[in-house]
PDB file of N, CA and C in Angstrom:
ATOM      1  N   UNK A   1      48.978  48.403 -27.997  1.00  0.00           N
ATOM      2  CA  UNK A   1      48.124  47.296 -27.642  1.00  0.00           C
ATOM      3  C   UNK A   1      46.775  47.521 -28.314  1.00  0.00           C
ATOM      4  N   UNK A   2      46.380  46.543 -29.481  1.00  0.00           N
ATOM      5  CA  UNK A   2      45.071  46.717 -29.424  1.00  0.00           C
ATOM      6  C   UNK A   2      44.128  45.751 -28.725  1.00  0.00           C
ATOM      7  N   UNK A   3      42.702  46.136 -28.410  1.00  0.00           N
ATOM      8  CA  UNK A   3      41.899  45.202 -27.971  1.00  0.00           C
ATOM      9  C   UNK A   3      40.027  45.404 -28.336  1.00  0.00           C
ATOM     10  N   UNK A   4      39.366  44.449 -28.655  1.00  0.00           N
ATOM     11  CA  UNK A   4      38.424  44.713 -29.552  1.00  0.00           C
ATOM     12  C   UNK A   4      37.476  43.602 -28.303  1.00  0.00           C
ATOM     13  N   UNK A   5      36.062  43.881 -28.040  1.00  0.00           N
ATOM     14  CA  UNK A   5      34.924  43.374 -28.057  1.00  0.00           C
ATOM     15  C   UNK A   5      34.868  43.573 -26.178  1.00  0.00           C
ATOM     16  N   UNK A   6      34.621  42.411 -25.357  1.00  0.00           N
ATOM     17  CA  UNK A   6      34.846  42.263 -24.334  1.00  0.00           C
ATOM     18  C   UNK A   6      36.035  43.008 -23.153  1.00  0.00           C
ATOM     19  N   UNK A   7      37.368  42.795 -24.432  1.00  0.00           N
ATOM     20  CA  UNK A   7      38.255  43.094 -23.941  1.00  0.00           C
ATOM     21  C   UNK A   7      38.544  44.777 -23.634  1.00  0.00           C
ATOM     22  N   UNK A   8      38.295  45.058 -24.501  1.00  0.00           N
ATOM     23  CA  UNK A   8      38.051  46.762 -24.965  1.00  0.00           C
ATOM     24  C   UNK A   8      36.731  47.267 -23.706  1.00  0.00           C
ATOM     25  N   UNK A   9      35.556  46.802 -23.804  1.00  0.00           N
ATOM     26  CA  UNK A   9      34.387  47.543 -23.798  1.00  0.00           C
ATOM     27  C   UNK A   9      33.970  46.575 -21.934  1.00  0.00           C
ATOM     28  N   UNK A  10      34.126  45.426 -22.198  1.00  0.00           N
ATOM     29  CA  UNK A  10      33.976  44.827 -20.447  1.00  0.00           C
ATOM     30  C   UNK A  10      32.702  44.227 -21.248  1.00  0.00           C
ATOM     31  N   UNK A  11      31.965  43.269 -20.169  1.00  0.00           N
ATOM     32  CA  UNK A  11      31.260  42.341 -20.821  1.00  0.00           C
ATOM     33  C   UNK A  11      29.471  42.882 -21.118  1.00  0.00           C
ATOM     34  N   UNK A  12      29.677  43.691 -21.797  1.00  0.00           N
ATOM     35  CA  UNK A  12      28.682  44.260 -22.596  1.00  0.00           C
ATOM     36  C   UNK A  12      28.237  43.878 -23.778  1.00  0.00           C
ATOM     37  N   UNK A  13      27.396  44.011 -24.312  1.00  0.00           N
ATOM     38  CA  UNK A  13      26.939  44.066 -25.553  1.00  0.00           C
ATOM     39  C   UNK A  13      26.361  42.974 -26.353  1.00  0.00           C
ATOM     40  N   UNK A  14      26.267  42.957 -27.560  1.00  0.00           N
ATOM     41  CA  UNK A  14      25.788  41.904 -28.225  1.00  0.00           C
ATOM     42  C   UNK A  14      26.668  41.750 -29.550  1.00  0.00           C
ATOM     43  N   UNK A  15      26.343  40.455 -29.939  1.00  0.00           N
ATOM     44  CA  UNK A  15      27.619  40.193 -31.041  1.00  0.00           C
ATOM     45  C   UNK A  15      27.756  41.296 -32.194  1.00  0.00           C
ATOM     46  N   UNK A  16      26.938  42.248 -32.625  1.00  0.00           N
ATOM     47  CA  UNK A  16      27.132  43.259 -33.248  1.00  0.00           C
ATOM     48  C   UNK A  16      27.955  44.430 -32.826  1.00  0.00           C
ATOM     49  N   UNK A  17      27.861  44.417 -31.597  1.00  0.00           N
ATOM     50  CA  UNK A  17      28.284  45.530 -30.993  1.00  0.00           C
ATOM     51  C   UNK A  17      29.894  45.371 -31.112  1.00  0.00           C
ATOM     52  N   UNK A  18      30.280  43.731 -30.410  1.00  0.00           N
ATOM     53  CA  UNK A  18      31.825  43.442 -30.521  1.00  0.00           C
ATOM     54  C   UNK A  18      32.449  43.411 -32.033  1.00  0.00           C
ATOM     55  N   UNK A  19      31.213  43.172 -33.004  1.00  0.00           N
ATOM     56  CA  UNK A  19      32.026  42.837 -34.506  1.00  0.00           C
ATOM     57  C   UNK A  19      32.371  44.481 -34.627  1.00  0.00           C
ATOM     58  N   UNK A  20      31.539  45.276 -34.386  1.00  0.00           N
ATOM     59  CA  UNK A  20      31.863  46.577 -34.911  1.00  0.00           C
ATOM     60  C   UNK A  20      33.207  47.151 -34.131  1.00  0.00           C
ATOM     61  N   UNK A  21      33.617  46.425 -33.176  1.00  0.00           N
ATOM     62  CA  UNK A  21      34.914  46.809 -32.432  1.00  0.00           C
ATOM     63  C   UNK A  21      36.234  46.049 -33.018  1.00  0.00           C
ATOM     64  N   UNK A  22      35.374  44.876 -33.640  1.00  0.00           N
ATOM     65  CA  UNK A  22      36.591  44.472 -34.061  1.00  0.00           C
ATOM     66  C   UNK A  22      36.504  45.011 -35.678  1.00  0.00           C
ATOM     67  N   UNK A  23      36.120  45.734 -36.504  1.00  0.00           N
ATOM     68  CA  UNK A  23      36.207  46.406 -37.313  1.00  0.00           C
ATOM     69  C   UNK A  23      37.058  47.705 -37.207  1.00  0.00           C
ATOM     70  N   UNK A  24      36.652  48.293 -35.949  1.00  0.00           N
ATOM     71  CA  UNK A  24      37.559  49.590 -35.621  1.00  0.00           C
ATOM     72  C   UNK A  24      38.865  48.910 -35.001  1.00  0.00           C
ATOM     73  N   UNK A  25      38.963  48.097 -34.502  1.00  0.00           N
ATOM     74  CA  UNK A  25      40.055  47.955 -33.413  1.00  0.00           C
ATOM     75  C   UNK A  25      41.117  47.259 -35.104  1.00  0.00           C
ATOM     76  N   UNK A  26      40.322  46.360 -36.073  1.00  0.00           N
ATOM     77  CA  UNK A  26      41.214  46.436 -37.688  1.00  0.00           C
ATOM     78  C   UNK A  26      41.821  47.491 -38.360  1.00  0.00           C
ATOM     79  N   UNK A  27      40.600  48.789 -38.559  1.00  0.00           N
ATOM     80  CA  UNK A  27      41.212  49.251 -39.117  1.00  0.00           C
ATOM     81  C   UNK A  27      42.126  50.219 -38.498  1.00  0.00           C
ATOM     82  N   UNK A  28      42.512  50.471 -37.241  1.00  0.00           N
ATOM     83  CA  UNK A  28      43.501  51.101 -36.512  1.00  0.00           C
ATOM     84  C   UNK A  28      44.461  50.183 -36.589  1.00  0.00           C
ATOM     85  N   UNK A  29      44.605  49.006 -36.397  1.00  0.00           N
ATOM     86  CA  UNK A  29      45.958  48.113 -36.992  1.00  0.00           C
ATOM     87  C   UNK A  29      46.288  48.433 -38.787  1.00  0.00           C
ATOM     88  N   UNK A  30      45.274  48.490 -38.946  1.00  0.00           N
ATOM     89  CA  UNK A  30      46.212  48.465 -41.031  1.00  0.00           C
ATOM     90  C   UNK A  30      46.481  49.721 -40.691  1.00  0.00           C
ATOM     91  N   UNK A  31      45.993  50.911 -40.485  1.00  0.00           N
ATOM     92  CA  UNK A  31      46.447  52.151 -40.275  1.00  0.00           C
ATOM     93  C   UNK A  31      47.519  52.525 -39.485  1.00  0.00           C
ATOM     94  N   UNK A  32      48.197  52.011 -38.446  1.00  0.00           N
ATOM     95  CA  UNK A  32      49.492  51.748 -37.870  1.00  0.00           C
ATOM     96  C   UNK A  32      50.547  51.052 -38.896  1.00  0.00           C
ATOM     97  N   UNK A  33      50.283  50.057 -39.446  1.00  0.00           N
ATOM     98  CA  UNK A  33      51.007  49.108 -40.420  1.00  0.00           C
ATOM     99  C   UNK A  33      51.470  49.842 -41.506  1.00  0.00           C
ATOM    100  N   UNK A  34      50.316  50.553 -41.965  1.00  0.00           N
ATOM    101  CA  UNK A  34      50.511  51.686 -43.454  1.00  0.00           C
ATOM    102  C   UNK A  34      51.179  52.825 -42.434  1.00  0.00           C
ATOM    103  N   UNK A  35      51.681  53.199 -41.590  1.00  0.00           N
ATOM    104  CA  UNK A  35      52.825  54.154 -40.975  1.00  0.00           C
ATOM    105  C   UNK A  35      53.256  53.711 -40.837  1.00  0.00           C
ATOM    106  N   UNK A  36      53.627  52.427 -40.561  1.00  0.00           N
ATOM    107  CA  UNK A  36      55.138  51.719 -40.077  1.00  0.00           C
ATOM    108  C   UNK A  36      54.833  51.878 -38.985  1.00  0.00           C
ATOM    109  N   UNK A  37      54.253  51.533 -37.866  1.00  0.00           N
ATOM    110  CA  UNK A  37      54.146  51.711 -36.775  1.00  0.00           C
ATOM    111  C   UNK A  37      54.711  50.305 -36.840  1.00  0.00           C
ATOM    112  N   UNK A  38      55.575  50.067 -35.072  1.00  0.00           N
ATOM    113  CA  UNK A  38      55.956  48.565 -34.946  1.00  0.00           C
ATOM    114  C   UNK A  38      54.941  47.758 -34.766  1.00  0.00           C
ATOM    115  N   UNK A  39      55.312  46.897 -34.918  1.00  0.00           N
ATOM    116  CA  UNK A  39      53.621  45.908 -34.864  1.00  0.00           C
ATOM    117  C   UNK A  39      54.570  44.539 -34.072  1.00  0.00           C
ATOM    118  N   UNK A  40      53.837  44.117 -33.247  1.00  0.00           N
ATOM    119  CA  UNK A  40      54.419  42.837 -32.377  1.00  0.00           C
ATOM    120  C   UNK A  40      55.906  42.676 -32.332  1.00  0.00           C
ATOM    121  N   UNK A  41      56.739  43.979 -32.343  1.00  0.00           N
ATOM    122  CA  UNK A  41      58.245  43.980 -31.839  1.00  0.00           C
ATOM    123  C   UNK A  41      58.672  43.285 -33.229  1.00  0.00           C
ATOM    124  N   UNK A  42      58.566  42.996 -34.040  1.00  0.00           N
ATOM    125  CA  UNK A  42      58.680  42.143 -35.162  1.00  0.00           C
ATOM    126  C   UNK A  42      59.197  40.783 -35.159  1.00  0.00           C
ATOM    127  N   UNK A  43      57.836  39.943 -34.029  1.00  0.00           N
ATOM    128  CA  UNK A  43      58.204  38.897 -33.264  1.00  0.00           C
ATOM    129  C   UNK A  43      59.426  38.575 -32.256  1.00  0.00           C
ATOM    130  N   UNK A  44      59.848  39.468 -31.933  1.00  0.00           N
ATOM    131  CA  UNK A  44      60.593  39.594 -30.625  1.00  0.00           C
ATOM    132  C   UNK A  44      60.231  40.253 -29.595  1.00  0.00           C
ATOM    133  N   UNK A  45      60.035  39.300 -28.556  1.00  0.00           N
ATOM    134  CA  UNK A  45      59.663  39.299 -27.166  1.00  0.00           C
ATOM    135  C   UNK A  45      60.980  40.468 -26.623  1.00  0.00           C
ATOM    136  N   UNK A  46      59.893  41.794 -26.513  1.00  0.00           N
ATOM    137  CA  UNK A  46      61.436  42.758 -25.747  1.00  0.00           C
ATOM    138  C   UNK A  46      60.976  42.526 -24.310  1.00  0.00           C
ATOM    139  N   UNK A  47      62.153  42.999 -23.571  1.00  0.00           N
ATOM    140  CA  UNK A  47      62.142  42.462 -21.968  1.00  0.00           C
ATOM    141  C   UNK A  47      61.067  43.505 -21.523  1.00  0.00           C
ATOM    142  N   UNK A  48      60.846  43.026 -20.322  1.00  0.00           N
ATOM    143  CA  UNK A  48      59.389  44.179 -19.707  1.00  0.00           C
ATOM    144  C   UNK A  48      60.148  45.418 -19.220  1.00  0.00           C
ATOM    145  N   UNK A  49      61.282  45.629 -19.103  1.00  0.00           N
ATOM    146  CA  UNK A  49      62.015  46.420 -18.311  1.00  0.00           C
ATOM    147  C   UNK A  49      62.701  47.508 -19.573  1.00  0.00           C
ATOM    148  N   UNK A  50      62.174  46.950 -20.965  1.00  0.00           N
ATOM    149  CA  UNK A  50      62.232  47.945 -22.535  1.00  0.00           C
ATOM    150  C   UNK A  50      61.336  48.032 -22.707  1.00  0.00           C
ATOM    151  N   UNK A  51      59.841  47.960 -22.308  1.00  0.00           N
ATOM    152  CA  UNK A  51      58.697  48.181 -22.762  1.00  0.00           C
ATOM    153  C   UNK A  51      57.947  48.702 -22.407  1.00  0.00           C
ATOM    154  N   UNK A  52      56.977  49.683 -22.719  1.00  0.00           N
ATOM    155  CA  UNK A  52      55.699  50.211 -22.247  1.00  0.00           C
ATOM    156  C   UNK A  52      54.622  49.353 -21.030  1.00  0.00           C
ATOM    157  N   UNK A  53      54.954  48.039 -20.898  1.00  0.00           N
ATOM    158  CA  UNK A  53      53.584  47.572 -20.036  1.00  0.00           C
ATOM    159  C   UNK A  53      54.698  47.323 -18.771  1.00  0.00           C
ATOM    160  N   UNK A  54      55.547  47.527 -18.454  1.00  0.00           N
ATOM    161  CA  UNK A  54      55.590  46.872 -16.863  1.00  0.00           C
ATOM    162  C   UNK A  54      55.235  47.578 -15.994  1.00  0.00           C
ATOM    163  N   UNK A  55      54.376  48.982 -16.156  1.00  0.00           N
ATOM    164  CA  UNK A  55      53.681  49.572 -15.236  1.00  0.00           C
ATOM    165  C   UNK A  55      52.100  48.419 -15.082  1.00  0.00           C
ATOM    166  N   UNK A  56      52.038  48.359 -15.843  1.00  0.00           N
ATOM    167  CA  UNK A  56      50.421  47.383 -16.180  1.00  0.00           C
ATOM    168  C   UNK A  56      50.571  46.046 -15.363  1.00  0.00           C
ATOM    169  N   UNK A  57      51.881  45.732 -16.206  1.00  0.00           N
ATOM    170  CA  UNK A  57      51.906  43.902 -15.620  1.00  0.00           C
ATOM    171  C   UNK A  57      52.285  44.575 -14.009  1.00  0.00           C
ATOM    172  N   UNK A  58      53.417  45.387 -13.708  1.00  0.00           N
ATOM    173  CA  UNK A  58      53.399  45.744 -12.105  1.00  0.00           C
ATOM    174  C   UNK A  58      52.369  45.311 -11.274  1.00  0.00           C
ATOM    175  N   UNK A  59      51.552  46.093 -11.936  1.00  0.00           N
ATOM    176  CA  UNK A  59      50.236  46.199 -11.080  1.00  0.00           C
ATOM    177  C   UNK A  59      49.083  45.203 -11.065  1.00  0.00           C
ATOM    178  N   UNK A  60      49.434  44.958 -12.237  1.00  0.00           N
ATOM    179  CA  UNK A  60      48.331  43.137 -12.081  1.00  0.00           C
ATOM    180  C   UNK A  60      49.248  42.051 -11.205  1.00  0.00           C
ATOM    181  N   UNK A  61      50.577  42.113 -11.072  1.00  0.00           N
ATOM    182  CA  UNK A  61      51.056  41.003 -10.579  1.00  0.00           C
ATOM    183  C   UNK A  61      50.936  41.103  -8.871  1.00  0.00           C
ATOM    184  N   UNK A  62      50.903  42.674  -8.851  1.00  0.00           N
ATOM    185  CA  UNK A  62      50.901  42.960  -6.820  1.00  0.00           C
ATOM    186  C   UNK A  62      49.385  43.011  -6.715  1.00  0.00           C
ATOM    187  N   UNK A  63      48.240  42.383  -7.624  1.00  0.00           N
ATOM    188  CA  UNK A  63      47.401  41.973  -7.092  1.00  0.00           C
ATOM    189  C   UNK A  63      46.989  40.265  -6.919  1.00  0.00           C
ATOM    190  N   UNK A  64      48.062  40.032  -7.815  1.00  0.00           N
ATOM    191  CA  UNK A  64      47.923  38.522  -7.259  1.00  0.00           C
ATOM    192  C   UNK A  64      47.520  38.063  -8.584  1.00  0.00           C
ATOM    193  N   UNK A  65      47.582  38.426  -9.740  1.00  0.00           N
ATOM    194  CA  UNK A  65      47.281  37.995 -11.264  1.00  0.00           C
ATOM    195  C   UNK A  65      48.610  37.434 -11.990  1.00  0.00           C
ATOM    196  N   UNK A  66      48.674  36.305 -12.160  1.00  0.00           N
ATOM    197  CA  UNK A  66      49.122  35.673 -12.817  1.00  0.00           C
ATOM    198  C   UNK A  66      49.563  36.093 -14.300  1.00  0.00           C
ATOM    199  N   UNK A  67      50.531  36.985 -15.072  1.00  0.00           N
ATOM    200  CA  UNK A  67      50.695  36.948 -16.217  1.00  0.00           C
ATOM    201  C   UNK A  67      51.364  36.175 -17.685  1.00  0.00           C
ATOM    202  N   UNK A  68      50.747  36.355 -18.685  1.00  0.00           N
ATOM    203  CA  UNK A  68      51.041  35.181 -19.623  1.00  0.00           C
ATOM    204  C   UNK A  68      51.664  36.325 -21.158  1.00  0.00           C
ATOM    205  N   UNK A  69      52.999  35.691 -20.858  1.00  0.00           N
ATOM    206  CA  UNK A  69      53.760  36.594 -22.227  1.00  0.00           C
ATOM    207  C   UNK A  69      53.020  36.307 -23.637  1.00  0.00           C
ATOM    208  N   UNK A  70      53.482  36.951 -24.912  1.00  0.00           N
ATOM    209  CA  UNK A  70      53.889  36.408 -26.123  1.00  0.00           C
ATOM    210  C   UNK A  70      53.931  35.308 -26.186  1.00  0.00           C
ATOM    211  N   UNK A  71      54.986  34.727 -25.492  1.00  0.00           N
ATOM    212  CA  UNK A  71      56.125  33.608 -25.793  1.00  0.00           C
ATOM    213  C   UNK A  71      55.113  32.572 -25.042  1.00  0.00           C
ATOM    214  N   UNK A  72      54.871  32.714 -24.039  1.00  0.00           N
ATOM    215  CA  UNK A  72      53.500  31.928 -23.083  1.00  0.00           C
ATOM    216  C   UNK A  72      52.319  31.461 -23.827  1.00  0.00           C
ATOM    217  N   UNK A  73      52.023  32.275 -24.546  1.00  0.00           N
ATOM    218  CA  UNK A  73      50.882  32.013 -25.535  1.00  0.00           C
ATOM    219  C   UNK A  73      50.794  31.249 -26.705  1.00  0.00           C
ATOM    220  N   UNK A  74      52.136  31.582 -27.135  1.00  0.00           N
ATOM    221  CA  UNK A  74      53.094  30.725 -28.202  1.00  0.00           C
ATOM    222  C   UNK A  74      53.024  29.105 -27.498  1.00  0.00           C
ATOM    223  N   UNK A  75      53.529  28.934 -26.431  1.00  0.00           N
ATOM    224  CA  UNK A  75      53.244  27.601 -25.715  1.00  0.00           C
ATOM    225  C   UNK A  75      52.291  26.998 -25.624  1.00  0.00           C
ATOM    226  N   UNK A  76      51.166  27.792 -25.252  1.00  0.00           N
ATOM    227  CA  UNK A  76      49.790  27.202 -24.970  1.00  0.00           C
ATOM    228  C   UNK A  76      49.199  26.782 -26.659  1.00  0.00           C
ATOM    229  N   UNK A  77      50.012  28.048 -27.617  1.00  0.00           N
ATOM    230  CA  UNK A  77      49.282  27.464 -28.481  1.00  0.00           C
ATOM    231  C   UNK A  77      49.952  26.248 -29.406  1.00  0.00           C
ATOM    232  N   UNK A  78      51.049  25.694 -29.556  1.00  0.00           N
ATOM    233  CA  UNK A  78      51.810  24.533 -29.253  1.00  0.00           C
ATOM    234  C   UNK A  78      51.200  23.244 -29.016  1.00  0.00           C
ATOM    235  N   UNK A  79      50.870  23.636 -27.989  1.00  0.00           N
ATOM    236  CA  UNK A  79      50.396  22.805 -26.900  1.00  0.00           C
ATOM    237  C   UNK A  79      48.589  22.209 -27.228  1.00  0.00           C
ATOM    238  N   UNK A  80      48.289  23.449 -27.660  1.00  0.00           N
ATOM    239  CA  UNK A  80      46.756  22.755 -28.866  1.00  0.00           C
ATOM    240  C   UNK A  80      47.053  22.170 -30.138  1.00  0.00           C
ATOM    241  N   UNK A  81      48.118  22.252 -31.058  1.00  0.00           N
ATOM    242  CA  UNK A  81      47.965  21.889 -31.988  1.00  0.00           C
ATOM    243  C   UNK A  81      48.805  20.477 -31.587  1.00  0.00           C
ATOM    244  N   UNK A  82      49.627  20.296 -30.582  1.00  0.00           N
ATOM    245  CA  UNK A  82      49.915  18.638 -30.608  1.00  0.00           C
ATOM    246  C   UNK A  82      48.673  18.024 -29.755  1.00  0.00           C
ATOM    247  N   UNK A  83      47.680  18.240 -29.428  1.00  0.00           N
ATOM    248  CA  UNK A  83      46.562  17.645 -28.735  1.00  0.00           C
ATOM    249  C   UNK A  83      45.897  17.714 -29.720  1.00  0.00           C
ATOM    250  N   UNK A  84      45.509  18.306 -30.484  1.00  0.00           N
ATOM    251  CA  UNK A  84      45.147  18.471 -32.120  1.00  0.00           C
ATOM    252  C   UNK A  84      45.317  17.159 -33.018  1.00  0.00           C
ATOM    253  N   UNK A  85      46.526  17.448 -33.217  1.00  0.00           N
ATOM    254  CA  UNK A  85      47.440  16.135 -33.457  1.00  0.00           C
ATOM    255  C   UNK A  85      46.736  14.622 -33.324  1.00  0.00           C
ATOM    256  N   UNK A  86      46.700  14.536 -31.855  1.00  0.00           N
ATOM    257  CA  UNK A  86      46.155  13.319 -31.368  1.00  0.00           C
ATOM    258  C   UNK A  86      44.858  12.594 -32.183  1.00  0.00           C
ATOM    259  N   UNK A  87      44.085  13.067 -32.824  1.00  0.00           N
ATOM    260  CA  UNK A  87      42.650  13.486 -32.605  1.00  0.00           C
ATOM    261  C   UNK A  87      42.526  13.412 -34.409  1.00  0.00           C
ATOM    262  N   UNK A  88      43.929  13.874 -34.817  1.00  0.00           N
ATOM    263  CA  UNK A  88      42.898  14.149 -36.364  1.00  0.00           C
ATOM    264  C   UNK A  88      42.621  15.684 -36.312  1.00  0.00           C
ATOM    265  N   UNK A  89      43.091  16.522 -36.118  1.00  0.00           N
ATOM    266  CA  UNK A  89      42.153  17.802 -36.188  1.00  0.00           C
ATOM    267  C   UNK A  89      43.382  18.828 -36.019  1.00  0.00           C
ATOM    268  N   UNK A  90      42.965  20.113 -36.887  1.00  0.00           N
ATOM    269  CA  UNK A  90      44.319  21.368 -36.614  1.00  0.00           C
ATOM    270  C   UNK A  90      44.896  21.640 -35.221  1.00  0.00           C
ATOM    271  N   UNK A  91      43.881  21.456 -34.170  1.00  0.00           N
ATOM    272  CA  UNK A  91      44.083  22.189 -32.950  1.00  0.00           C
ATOM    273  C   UNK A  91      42.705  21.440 -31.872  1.00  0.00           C
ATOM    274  N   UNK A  92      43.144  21.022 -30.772  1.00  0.00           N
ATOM    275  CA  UNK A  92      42.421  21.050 -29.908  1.00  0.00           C
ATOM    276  C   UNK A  92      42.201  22.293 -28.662  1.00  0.00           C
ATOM    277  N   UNK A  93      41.413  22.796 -28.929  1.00  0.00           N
ATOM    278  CA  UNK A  93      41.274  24.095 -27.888  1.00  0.00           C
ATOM    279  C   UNK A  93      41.468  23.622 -26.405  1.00  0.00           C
ATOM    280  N   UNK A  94      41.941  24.267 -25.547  1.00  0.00           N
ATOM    281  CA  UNK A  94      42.074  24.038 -23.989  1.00  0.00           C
ATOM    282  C   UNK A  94      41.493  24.920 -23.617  1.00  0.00           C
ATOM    283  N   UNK A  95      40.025  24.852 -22.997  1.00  0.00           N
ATOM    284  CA  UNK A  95      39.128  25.356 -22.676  1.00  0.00           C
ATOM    285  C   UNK A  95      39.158  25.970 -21.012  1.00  0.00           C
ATOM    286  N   UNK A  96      39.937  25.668 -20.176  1.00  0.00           N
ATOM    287  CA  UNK A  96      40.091  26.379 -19.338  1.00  0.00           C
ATOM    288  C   UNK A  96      41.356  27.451 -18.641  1.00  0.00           C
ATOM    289  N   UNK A  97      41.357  28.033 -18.572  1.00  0.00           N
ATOM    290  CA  UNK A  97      42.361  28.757 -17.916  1.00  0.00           C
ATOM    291  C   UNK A  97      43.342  28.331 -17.200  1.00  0.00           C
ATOM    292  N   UNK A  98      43.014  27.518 -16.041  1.00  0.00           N
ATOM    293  CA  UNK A  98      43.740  26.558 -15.026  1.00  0.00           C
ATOM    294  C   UNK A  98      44.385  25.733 -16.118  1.00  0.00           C
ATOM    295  N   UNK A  99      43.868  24.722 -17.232  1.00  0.00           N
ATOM    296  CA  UNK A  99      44.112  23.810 -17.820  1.00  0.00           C
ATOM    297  C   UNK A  99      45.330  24.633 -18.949  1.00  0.00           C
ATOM    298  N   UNK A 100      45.187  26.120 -19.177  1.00  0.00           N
ATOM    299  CA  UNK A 100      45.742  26.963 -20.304  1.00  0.00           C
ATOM    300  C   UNK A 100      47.420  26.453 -19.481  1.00  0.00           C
ATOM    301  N   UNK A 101      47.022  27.604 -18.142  1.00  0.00           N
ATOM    302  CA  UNK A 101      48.399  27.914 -17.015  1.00  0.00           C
ATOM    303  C   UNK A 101      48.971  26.484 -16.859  1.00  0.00           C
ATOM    304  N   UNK A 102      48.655  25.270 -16.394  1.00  0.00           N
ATOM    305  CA  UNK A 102      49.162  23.871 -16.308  1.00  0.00           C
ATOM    306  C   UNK A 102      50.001  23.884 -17.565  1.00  0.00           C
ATOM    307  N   UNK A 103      50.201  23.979 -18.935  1.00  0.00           N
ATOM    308  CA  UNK A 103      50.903  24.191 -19.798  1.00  0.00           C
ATOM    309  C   UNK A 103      52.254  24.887 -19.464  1.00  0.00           C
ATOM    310  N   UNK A 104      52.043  26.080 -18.858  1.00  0.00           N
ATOM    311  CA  UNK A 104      53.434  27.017 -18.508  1.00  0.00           C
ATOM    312  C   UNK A 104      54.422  26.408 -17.767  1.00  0.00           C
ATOM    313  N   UNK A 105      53.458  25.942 -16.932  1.00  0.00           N
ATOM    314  CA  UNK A 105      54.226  24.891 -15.737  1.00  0.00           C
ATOM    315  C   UNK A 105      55.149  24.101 -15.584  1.00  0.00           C
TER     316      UNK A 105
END
């Protein structure tokens, strides 16, 4: 898993601070890539029950957190570019969370 700015560090800093994370949090991806490290299952969604996070998702879900796959995200993002569509434009962003999850639904 990588994660760069906010996500990585919590809501700290200033936009320099996150670019420089997302510089490191890059070049640890090309550096995985140049080993062959797997990189996104090679677009296959493996089950949570073959993977490293269902201790993670476990524990976010027995607090009452809502989780959003790969494949979930893939939807939502779908789901901007035909509202996109509408409009004339690549993608309409869905700016809220509630409004993201209503998509899954």
């Amino acid at each position: 898993m990588y994660a760069s700015g906010w996500l990585k560090r919590g809501p700290i800093g200033v936009i320099a601070t996150t670019m420089a994370d997302a510089y490191q949090t890059g070049d640890t991806i090309i550096e995985d890539w140049t080993n062959g490290e797997p990189m996104l299952n090679d677009g296959k969604e493996v089950p949570i029950e073959q993977s490293n996070t269902k201790p993670v998702l476990d524990l976010l879900r027995s607090k009452g957190h809502r989780t959003v796959s790969y494949a979930d995200w893939k939807k939502i993002e779908q789901k901007e570019f035909d509202l996109g569509a509408r409009v004339g434009k690549p993608r309409e962003k869905i700016l809220s969370v509630e409004e993201m999850l209503k998509v899954l639904d």
